[in-house]
Protein backbone atom coordinates (compact mmCIF):
# COMPACT_ATOMS: atom_id res chain seq x y z
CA UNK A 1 8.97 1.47 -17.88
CA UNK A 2 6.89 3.49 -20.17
CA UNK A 3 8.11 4.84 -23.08
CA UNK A 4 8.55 8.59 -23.97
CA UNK A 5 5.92 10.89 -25.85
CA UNK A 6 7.50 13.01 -28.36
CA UNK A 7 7.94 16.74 -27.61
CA UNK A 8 4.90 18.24 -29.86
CA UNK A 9 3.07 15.65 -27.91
CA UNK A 10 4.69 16.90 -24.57
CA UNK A 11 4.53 20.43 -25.46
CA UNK A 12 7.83 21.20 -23.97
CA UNK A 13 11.98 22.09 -24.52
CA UNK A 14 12.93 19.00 -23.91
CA UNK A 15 14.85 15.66 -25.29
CA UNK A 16 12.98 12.27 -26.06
CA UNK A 17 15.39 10.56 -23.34
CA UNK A 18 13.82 8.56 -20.91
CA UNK A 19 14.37 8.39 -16.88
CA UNK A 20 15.24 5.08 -15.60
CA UNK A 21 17.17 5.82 -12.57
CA UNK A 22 16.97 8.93 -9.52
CA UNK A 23 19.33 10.22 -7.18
CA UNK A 24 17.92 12.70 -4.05
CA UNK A 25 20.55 14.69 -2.75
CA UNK A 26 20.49 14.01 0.77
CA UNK A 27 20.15 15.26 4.50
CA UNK A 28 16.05 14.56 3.53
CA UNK A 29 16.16 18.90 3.37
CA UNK A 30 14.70 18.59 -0.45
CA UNK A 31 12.13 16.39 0.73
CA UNK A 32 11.28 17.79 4.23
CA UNK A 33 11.72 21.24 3.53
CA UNK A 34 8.47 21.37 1.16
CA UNK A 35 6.71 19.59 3.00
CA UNK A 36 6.60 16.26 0.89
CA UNK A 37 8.08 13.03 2.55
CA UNK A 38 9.43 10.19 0.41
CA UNK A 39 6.71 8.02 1.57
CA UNK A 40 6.05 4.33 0.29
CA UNK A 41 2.83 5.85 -1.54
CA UNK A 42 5.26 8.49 -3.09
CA UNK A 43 7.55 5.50 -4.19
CA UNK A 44 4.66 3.93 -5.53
CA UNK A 45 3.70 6.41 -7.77
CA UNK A 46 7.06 6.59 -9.14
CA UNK A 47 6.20 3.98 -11.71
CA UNK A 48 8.75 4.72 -14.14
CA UNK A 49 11.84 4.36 -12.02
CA UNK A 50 14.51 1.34 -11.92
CA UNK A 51 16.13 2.62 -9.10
CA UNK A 52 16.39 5.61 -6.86
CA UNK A 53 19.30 6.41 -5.02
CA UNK A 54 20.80 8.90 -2.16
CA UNK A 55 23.83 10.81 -3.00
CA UNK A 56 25.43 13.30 -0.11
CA UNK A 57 28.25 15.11 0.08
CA UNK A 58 28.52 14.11 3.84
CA UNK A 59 30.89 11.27 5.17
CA UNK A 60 29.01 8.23 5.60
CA UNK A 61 29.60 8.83 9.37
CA UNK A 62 27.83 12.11 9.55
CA UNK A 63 25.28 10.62 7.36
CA UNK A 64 24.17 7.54 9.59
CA UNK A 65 24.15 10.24 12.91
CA UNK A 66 21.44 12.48 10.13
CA UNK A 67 19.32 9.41 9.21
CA UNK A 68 19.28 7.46 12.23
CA UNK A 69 16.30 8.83 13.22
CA UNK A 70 15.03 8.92 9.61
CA UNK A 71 15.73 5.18 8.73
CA UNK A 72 12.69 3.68 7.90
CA UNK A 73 12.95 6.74 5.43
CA UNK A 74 16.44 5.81 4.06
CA UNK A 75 15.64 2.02 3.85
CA UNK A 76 13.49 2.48 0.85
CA UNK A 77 16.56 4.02 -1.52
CA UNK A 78 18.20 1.30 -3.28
CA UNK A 79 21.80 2.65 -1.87
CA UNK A 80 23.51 5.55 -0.33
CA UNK A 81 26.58 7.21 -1.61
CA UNK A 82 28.70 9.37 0.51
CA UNK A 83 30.85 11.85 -0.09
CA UNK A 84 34.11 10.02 1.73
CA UNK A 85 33.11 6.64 -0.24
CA UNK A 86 36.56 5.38 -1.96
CA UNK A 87 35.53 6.70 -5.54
CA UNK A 88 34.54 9.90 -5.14
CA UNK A 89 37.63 11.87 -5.04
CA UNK A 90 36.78 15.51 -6.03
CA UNK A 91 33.28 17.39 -4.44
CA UNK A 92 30.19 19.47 -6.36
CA UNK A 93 30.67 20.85 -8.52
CA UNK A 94 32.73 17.60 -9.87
CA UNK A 95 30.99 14.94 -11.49
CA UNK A 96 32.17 12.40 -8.78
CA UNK A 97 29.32 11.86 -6.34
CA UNK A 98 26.82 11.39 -8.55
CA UNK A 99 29.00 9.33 -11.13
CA UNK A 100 29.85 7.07 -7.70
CA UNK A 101 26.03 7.12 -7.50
CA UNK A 102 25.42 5.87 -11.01
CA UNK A 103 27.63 2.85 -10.65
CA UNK A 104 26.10 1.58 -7.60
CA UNK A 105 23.00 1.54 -10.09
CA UNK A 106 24.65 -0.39 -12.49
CA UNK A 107 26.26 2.53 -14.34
CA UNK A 108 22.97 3.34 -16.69
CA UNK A 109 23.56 5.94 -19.16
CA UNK A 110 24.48 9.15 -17.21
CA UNK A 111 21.30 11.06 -19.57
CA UNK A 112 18.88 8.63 -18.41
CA UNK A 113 19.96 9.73 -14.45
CA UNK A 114 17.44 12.41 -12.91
CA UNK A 115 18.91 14.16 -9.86
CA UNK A 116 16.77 16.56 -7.24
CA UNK A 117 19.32 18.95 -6.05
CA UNK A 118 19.16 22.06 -3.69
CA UNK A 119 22.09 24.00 -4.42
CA UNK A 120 23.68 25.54 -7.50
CA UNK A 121 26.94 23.25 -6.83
CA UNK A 122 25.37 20.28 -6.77
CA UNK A 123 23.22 21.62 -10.18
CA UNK A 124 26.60 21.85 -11.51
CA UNK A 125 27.77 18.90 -10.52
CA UNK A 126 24.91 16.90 -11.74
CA UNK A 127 25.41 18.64 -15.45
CA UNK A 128 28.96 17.58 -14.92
CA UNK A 129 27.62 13.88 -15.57
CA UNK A 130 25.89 14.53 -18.04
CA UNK A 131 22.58 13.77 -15.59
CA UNK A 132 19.04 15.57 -16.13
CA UNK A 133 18.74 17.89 -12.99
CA UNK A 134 16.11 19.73 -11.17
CA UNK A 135 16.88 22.48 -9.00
CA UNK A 136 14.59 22.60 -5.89
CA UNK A 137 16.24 25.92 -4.31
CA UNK A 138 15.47 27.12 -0.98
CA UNK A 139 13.35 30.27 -1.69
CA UNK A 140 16.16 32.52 0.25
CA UNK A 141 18.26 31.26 -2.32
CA UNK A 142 16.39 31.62 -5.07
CA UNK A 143 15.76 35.28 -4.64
CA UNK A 144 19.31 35.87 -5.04
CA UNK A 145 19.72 33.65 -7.89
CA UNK A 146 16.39 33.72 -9.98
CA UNK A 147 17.46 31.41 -13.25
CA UNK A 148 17.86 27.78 -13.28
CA UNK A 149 21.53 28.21 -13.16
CA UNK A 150 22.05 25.32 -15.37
CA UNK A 151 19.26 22.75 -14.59
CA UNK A 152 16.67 21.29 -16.64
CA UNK A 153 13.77 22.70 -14.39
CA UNK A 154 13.49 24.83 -11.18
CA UNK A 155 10.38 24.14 -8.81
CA UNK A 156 9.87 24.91 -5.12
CA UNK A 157 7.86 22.02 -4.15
CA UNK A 158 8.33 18.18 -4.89
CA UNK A 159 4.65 18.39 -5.58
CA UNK A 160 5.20 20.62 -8.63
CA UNK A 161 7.21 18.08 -10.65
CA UNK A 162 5.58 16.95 -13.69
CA UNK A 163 7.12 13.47 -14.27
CA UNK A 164 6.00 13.87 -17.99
CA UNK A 165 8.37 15.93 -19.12
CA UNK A 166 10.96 13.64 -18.12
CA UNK A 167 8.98 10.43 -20.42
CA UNK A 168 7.90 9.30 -17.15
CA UNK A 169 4.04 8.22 -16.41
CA UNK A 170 2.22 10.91 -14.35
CA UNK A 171 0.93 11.19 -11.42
CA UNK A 172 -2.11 9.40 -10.50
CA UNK A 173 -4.33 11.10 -7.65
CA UNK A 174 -5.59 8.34 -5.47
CA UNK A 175 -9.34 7.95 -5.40
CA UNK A 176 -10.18 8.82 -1.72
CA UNK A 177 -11.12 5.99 0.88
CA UNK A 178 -14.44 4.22 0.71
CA UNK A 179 -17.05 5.76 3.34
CA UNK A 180 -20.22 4.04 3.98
CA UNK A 181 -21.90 7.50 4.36
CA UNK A 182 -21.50 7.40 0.03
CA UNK A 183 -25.20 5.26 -0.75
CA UNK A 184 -23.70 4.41 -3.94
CA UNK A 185 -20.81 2.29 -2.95
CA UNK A 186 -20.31 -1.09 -1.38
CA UNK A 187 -19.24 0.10 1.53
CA UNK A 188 -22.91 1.37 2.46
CA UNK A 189 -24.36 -1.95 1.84
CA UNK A 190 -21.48 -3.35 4.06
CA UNK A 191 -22.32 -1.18 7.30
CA UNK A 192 -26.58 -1.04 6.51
CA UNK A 193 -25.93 -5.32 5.80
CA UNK A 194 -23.54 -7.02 5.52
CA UNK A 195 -21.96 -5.70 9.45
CA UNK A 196 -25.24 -7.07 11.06
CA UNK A 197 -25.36 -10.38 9.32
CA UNK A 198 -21.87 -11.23 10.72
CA UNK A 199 -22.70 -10.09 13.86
CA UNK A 200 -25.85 -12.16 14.39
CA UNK A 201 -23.91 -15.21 12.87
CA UNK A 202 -22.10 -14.53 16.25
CA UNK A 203 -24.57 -13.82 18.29
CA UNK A 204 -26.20 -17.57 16.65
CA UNK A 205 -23.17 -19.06 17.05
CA UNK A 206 -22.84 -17.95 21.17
CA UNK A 207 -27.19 -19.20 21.61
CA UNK A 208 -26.19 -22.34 20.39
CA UNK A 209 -23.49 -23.08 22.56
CA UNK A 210 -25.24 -22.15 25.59
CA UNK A 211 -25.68 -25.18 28.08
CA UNK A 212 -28.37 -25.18 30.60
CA UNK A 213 -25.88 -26.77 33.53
CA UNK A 214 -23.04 -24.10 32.95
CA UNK A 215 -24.88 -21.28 35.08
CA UNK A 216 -21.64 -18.86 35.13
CA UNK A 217 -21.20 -19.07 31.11
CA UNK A 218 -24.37 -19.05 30.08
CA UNK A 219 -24.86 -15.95 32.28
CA UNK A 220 -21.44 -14.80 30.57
CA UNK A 221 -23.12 -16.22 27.63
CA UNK A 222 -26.06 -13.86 27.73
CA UNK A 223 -24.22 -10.83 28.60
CA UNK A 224 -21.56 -11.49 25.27
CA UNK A 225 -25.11 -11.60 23.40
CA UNK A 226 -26.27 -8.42 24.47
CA UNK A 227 -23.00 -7.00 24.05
CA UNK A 228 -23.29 -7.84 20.36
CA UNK A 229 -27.07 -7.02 20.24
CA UNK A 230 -26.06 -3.09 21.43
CA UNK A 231 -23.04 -3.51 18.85
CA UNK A 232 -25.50 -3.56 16.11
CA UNK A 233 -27.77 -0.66 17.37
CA UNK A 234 -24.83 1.72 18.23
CA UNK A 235 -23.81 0.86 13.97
CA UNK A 236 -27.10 1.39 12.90
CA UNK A 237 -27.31 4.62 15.29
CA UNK A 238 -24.62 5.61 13.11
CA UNK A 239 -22.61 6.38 16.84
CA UNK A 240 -19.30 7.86 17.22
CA UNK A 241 -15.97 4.82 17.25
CA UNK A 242 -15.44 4.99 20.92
CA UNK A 243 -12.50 5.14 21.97
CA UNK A 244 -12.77 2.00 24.51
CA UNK A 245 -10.01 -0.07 23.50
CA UNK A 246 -6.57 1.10 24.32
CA UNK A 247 -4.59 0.03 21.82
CA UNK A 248 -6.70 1.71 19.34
CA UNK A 249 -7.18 4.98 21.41
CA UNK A 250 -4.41 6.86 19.55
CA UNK A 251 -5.61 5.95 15.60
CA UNK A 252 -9.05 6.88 17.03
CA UNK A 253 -8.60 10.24 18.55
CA UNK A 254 -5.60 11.13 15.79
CA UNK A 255 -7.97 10.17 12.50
CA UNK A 256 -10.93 9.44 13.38
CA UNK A 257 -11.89 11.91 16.31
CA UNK A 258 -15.72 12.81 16.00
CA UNK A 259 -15.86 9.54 13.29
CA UNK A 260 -19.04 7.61 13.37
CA UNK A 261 -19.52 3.84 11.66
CA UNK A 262 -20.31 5.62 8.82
CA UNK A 263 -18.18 8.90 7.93
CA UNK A 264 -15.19 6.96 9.20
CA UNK A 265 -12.89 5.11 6.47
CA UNK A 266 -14.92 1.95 5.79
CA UNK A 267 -11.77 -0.48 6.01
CA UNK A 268 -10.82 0.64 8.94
CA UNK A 269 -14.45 0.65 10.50
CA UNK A 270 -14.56 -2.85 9.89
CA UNK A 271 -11.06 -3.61 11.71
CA UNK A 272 -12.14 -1.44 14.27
CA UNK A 273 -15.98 -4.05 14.39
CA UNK A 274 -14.27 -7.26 14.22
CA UNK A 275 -11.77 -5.81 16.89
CA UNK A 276 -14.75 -4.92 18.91
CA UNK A 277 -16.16 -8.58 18.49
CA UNK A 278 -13.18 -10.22 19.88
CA UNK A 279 -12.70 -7.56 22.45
CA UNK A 280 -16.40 -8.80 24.20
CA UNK A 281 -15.78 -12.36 23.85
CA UNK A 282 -11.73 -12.14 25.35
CA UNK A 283 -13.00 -10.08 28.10
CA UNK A 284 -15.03 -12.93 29.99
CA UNK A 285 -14.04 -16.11 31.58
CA UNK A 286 -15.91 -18.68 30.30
CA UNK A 287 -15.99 -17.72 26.71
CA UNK A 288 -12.63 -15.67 26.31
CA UNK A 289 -10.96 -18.94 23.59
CA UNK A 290 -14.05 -19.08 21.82
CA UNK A 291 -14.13 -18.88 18.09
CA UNK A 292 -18.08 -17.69 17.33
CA UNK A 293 -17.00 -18.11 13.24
CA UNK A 294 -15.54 -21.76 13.86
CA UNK A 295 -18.26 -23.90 12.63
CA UNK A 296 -18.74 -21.29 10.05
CA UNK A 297 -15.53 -21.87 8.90
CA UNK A 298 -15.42 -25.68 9.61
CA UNK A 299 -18.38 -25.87 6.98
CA UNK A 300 -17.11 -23.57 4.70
CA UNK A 301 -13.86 -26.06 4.21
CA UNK A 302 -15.99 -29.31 4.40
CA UNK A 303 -18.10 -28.00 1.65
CA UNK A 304 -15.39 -26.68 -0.47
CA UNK A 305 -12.76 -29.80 0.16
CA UNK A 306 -13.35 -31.09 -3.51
CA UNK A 307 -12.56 -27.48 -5.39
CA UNK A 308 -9.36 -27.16 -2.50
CA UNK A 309 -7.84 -30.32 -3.95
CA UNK A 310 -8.50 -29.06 -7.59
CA UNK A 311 -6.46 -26.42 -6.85
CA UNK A 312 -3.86 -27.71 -5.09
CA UNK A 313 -3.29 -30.10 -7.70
CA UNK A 314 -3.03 -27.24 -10.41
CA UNK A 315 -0.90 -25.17 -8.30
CA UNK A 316 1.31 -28.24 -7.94
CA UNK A 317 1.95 -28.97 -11.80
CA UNK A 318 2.42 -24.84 -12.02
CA UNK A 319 5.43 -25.36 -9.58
CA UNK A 320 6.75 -28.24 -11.47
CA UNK A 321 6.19 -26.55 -14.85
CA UNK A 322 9.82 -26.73 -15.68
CA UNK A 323 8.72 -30.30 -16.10
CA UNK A 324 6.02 -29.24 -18.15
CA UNK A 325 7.80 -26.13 -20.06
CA UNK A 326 5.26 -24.19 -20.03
CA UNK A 327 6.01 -20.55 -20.03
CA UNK A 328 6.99 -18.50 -17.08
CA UNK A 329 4.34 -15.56 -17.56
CA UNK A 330 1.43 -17.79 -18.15
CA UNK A 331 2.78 -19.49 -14.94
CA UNK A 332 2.61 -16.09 -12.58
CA UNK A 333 -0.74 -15.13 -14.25
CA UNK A 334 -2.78 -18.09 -13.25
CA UNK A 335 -1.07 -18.38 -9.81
CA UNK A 336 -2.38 -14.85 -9.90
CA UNK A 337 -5.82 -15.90 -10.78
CA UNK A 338 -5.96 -18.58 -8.08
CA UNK A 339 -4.38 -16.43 -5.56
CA UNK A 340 -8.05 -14.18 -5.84
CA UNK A 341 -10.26 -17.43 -4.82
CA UNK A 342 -9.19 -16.76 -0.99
CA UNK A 343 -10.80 -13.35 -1.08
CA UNK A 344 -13.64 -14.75 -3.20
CA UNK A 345 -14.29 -16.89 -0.03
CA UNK A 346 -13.61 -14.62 2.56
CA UNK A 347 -16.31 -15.61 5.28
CA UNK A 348 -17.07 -11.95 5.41
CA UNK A 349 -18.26 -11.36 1.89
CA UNK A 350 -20.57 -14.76 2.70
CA UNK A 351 -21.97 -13.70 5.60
CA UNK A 352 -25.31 -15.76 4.52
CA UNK A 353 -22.88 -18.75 3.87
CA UNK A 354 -25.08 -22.10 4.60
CA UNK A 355 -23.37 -25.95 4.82
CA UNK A 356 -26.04 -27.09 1.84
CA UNK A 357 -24.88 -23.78 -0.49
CA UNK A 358 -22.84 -24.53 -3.14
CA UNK A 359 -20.92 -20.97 -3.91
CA UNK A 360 -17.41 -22.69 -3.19
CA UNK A 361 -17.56 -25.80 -4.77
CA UNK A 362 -17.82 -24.42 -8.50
CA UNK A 363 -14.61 -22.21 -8.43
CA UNK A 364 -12.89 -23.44 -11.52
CA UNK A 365 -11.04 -21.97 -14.50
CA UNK A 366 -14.09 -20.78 -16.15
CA UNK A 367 -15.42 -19.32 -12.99
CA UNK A 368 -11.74 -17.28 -12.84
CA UNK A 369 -11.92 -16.34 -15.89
CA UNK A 370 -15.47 -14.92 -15.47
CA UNK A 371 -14.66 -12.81 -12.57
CA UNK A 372 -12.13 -10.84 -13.97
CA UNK A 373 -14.92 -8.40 -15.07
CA UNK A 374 -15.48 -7.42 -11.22
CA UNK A 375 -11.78 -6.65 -10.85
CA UNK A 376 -11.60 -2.83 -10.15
CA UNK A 377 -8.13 -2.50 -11.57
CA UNK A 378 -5.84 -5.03 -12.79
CA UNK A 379 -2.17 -4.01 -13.66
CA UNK A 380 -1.55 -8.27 -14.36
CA UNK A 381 -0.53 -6.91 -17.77
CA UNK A 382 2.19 -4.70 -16.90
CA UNK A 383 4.46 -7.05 -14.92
């Protein structure tokens, strides 16, 4: 939870009091209204919450008819508190719903409570408790009554709060998604590279296992091969993501209509390639259960066998570290640490991977330790 600026540094009429704890009023009409869901990237960026909570002056049966086509919505509040619920005996403007609220939350202090409310009585009721409040009117309803009627702050959009004021971190834009049509970024190198390499390891993989007395596969052989050949060109044609495959007809046409390999999100250009991969060898007879990365992986293992049992040993005496006392933190960081050695040997990232190379067979401590200066962002420290 981070800890609150003081008000010269804040610039605003307001007390040092930190938010731990939020309460929506319900029905989803403060968040829908505006136009801003309660999404799991909203939740995310809500950093310097314990707990967020619904409180409605419905009766819980009313409420389950509203949400039940909401609930993925409603599953991410820590509870619900309805209006009927046993201890809340008096409506808004009484204290009682949102006091009800506060003790499913493990009764915090009632000034360390932030509550997003719609109408006046529910303002009221929120003050009642002693809560923070912010009044997010509908704008009918605020031309009538123009003040803040009592709360902290009036907005008209969920994307107007400023979380700061309240001794809560801000809001962090998100960088936008990685596009191989930006030269300067990885994902560039990826679809002008690294895309073709794993193909042709495929494509290697498929000429190798053709048999001169299996006519039918190695004619099915021959065709997967040119399949993968024409991959390649339409990528470095920089063609439009067909939409060939049905289950991904609908992402295709909804995000990415128009999209070629490289103005389309890179991550999902690359689900959409190794989808395309499997989709040319499944759709044959002979070759449909074939793994083209197998022996890629096979070696991959064989080679790093000796750095596998390191690890395993380590993450062993971790587990029994009770044994050991060594100290819980330390414990999750390192687990942490080794946790990143399956993306550091991601066959993808080696598409040039060879049996005699010895990239996974020096991954130790010092080698962890060394990569953490290629770690983008690392929030290890705050947990």
């Amino acid at each position: 939870m981070a800890e609150s600026t003081t008000n010269e540094e804040k610039n605003i009429d307001t007390d040092e009091t930190v938010i731990t704890h939020c309460i929506f009023d319900m029905d989803a009409e403060i968040l829908a209204r505006f136009g801003k869901t309660y999404s799991l990237e909203l939740r995310s960026r809500s950093l310097g919450l314990r707990q967020h909570e619904v409180a409605t002056s419905s009766s819980r049966e009313s409420f389950n008819i509203k949400a039940s086509n909401n609930r993925e919505l409603f599953d991410m509040f820590d509870s619900i508190t309805c209006g009927d619920d046993a201890n809340v005996k008096n409506g808004k403007p009484a204290p009682d719903l949102f006091l009800a609220a506060c003790e499913k939350m493990g009764n915090p202090p009632t000034n360390q409570c932030l509550v997003f409310e719609d109408s006046i009585n529910g303002v009221k009721a929120a003050k009642n408790a002693n809560m923070k409040v912010i009044w997010v009117p509908d704008p009918m309803i605020a031309e009538f009554f123009p003040s803040k009627n009592g709360a902290d702050e009036m907005i008209f959009s969920l994307s107007d709060f400023e979380p700061a004021k309240f001794g809560l971190p801000p809001f962090v834009d998100e960088p936008p998604a990685l596009r191989a049509a930006d030269q300067e970024v990885f994902a560039h190198i990826t679809a002008t590279h690294r895309w073709k390499d794993i193909i042709n390891k495929a494509i290697d993989n498929i000429r190798d296992s053709l048999h001169f007395s299996e006519i039918d596969k190695n004619e099915e052989g021959k065709k997967i091969i040119a399949s993968m050949e024409e991959l390649i060109n339409q990528i470095q044609r920089k063609d439009q993501l067909m939409p060939d495959i049905t289950s991904w007809n609908d992402a295709l046409n909804t995000y990415f209509k128009d999209e070629n390999w490289f103005t389309a999100t890179w991550l999902f250009a690359e689900c959409y390639l190794y989808r395309r991969i499997v989709s040319i060898i499944t759709n044959t007879k002979h070759w449909r259960n074939h793994d083209p990365y197998f022996r890629q992986k096979e070696d991959a293992f064989r080679v790093s066998f000796s750095s596998i049992i390191e690890f395993s040993k380590r993450i062993d005496e971790l587990i029994s570290s009770q044994k050991l006392k060594i100290n819980d933190r330390i414990i999750f960081y390192e687990l942490a640490q080794i946790s990143l050695w399956g993306n550091a040997t991601d066959l993808s990232m080696l598409p040039n991977f060879g049996i005699n190379d010895n990239q996974l067979q020096n991954i130790e401590s010092k080698q962890l330790e060394e990569s953490k200066k290629f770690i983008l962002v690392n929030d290890l420290e705050k947990t």
